[in-house]
N, C-alpha and C. Protein backbone atom coordinates (compact mmCIF):
# COMPACT_ATOMS: atom_id res chain seq x y z
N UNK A 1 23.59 15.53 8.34
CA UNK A 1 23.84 14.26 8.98
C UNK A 1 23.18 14.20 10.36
N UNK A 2 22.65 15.46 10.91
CA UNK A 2 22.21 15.31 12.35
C UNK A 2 20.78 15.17 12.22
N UNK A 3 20.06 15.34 11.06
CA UNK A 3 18.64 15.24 11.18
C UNK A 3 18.75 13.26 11.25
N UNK A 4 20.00 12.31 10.49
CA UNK A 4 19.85 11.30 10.73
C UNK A 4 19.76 10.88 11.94
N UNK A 5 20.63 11.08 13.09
CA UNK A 5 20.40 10.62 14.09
C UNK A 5 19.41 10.72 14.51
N UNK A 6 18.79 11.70 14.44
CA UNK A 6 17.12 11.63 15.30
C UNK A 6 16.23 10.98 14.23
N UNK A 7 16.67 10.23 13.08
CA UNK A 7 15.47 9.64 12.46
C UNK A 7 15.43 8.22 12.97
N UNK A 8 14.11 7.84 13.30
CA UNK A 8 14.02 6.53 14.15
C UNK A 8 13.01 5.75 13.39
N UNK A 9 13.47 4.47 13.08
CA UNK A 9 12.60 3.48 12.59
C UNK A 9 11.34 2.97 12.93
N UNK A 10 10.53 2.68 12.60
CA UNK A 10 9.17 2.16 13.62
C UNK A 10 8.74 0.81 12.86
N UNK A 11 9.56 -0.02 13.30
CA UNK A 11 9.21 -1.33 12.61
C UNK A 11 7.05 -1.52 12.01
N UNK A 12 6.97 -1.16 13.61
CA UNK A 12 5.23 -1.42 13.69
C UNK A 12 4.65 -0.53 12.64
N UNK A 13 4.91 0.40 12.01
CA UNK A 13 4.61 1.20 11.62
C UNK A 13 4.90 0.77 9.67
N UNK A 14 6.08 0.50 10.15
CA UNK A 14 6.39 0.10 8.24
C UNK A 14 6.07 -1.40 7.74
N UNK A 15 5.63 -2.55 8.97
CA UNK A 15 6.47 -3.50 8.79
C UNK A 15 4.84 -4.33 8.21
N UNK A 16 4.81 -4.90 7.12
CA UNK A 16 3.29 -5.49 6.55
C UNK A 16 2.63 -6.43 7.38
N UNK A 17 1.43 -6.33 7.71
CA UNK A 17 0.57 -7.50 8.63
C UNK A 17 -0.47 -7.75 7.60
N UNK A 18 -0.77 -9.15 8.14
CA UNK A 18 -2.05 -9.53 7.39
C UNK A 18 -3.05 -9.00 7.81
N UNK A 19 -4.07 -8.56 7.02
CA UNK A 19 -5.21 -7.61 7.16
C UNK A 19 -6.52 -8.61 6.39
N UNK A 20 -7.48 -8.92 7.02
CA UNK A 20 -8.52 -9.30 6.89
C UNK A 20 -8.57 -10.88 6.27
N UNK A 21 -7.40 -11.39 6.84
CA UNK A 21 -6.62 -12.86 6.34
C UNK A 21 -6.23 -12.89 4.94
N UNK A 22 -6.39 -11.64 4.45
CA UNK A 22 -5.94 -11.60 2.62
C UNK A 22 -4.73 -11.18 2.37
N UNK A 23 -4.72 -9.87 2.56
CA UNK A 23 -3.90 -8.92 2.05
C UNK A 23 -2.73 -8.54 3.53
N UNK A 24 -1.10 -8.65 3.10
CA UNK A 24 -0.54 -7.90 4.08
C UNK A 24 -0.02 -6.60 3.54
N UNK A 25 -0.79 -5.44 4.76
CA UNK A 25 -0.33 -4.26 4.23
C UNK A 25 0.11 -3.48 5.71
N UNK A 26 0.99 -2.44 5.80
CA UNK A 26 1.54 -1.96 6.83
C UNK A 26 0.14 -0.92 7.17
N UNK A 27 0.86 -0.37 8.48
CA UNK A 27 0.14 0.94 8.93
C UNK A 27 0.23 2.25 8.33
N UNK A 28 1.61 2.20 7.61
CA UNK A 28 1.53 3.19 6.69
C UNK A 28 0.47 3.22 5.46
N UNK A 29 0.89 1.73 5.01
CA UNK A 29 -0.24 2.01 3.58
C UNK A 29 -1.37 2.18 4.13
N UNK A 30 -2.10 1.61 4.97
CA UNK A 30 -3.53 1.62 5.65
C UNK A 30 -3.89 3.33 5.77
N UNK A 31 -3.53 3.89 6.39
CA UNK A 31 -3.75 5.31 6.59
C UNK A 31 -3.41 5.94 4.92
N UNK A 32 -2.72 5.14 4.33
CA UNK A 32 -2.71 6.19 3.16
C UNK A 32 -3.88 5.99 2.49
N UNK A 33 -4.07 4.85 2.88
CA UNK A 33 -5.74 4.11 2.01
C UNK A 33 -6.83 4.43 2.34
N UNK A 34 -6.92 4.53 3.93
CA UNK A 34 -8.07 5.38 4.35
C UNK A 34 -7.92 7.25 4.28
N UNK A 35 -7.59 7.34 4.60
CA UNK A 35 -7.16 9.01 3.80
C UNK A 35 -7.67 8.85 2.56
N UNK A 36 -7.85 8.45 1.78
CA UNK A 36 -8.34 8.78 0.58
C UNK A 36 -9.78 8.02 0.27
N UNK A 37 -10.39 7.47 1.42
CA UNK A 37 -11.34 6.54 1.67
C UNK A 37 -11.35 5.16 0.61
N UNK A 38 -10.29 4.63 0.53
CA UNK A 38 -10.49 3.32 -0.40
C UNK A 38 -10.30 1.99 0.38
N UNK A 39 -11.75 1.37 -0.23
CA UNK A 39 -12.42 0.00 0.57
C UNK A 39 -10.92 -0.61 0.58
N UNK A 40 -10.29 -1.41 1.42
CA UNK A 40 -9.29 -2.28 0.89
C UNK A 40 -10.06 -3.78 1.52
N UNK A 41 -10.76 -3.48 2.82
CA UNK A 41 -11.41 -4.52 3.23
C UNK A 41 -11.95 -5.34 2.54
N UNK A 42 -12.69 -5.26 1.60
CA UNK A 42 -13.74 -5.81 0.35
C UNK A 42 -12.21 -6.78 -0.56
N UNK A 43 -10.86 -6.50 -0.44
CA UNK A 43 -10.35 -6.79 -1.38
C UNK A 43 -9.47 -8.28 -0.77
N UNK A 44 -9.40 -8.86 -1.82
CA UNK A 44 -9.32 -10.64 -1.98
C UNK A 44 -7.54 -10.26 -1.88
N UNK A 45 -7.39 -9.94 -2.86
CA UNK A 45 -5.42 -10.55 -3.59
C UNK A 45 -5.14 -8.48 -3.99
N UNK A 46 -3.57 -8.37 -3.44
CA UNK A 46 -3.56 -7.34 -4.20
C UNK A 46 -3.78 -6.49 -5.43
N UNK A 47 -3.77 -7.37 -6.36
CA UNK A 47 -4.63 -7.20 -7.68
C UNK A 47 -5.72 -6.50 -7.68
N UNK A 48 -7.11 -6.96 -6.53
CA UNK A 48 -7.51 -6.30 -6.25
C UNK A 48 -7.74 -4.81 -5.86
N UNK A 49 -6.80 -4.47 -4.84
CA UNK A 49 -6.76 -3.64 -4.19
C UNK A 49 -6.21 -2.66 -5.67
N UNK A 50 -4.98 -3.04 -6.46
CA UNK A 50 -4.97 -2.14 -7.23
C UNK A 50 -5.76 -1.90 -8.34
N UNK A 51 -6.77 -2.36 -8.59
CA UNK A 51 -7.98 -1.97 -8.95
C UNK A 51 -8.59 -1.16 -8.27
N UNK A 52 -9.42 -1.53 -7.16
CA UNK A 52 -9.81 -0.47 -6.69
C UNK A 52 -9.35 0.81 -6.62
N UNK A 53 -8.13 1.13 -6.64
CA UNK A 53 -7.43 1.88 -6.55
C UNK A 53 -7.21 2.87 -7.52
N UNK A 54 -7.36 1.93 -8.85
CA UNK A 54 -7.36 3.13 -10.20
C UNK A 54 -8.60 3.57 -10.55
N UNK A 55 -9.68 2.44 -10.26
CA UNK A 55 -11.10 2.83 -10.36
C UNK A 55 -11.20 4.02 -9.33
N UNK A 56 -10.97 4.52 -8.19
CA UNK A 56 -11.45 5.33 -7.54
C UNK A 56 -10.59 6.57 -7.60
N UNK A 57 -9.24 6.46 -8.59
CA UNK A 57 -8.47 7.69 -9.48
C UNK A 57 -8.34 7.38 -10.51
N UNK A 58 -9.37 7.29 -11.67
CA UNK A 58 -8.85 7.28 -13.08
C UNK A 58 -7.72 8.26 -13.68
N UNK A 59 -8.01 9.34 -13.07
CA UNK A 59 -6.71 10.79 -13.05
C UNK A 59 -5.98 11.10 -12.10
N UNK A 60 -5.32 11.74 -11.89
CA UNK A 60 -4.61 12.91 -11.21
C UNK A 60 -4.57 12.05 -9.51
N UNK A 61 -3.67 11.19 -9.72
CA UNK A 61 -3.72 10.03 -8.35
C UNK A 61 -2.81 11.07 -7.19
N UNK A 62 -3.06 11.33 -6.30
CA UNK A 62 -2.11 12.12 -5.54
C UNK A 62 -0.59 11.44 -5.08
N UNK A 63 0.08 11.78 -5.13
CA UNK A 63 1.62 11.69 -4.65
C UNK A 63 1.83 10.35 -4.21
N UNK A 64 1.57 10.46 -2.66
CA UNK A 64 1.77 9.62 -1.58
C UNK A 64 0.60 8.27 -1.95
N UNK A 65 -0.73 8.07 -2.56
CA UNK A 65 -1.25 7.27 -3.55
C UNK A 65 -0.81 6.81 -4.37
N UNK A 66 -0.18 7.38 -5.14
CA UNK A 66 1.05 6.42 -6.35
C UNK A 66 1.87 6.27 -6.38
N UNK A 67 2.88 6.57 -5.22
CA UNK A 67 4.14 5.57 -4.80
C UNK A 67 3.32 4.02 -3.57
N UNK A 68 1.92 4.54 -3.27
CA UNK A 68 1.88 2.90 -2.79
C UNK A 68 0.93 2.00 -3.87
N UNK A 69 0.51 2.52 -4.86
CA UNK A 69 0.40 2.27 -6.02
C UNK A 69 1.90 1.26 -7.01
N UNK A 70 2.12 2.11 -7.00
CA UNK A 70 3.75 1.40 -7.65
C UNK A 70 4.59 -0.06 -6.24
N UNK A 71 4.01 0.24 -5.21
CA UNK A 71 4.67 -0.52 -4.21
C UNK A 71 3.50 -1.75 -4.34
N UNK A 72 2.98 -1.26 -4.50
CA UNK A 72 1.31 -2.60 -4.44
C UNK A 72 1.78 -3.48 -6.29
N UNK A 73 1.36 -2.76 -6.94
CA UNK A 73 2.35 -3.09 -8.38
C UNK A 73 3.19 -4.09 -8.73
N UNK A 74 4.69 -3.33 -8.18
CA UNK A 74 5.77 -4.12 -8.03
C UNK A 74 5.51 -5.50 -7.44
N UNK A 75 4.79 -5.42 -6.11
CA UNK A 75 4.98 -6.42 -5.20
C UNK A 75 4.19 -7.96 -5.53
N UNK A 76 2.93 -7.12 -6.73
CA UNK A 76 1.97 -7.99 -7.45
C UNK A 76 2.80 -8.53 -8.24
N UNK A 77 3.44 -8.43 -9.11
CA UNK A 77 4.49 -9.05 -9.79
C UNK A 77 5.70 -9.45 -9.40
N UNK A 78 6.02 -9.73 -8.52
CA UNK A 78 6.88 -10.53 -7.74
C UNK A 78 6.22 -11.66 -7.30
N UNK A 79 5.02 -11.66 -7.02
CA UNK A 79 4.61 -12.63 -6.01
C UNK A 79 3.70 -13.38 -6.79
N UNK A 80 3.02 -12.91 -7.86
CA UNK A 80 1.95 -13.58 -8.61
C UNK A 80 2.43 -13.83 -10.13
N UNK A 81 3.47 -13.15 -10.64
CA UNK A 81 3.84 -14.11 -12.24
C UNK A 81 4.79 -14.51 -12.24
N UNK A 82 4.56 -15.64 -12.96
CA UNK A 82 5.80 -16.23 -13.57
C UNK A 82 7.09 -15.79 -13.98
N UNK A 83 8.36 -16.07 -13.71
CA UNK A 83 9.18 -15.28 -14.24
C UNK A 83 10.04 -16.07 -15.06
């Protein structure tokens, strides 16, 4: 319970901005995206981006890549189909 108290939120850090007037993605995903060098700039609608994304891991996607994989995902289908 004491490692909670010292865990501190960083709004700026988690919280999604619009990025290149397209896409809003946080500072977290950004660094996870560049860390693995993937264009996100080039990309229109998240759809995009998760394309790029499988195109540049057809396999073995690392960890911290496919939980913002699944977060990019999810969020595409919330926001873009019909329900």
């Amino acid at each position: 319970m004491d490692e909670l108290k010292n865990f501190e939120v960083n709004p700026d850090y988690t919280m999604a901005k619009k990025i290149n007037g397209h896409l809003y993605l946080s500072e977290e995903q950004l660094e996870i995206l560049n860390k693995y060098g993937i264009n996100f700039q080039k990309c229109r609608t998240i759809n995009d981006l998760i394309f790029n994304i499988e195109l540049s891991f057809p396999a073995n996607v690392p960890d911290d890549l496919e939980n913002l994989l699944d977060i990019l995902t999810e969020r595409d289908y919330y926001e873009n189909f019909d329900k």
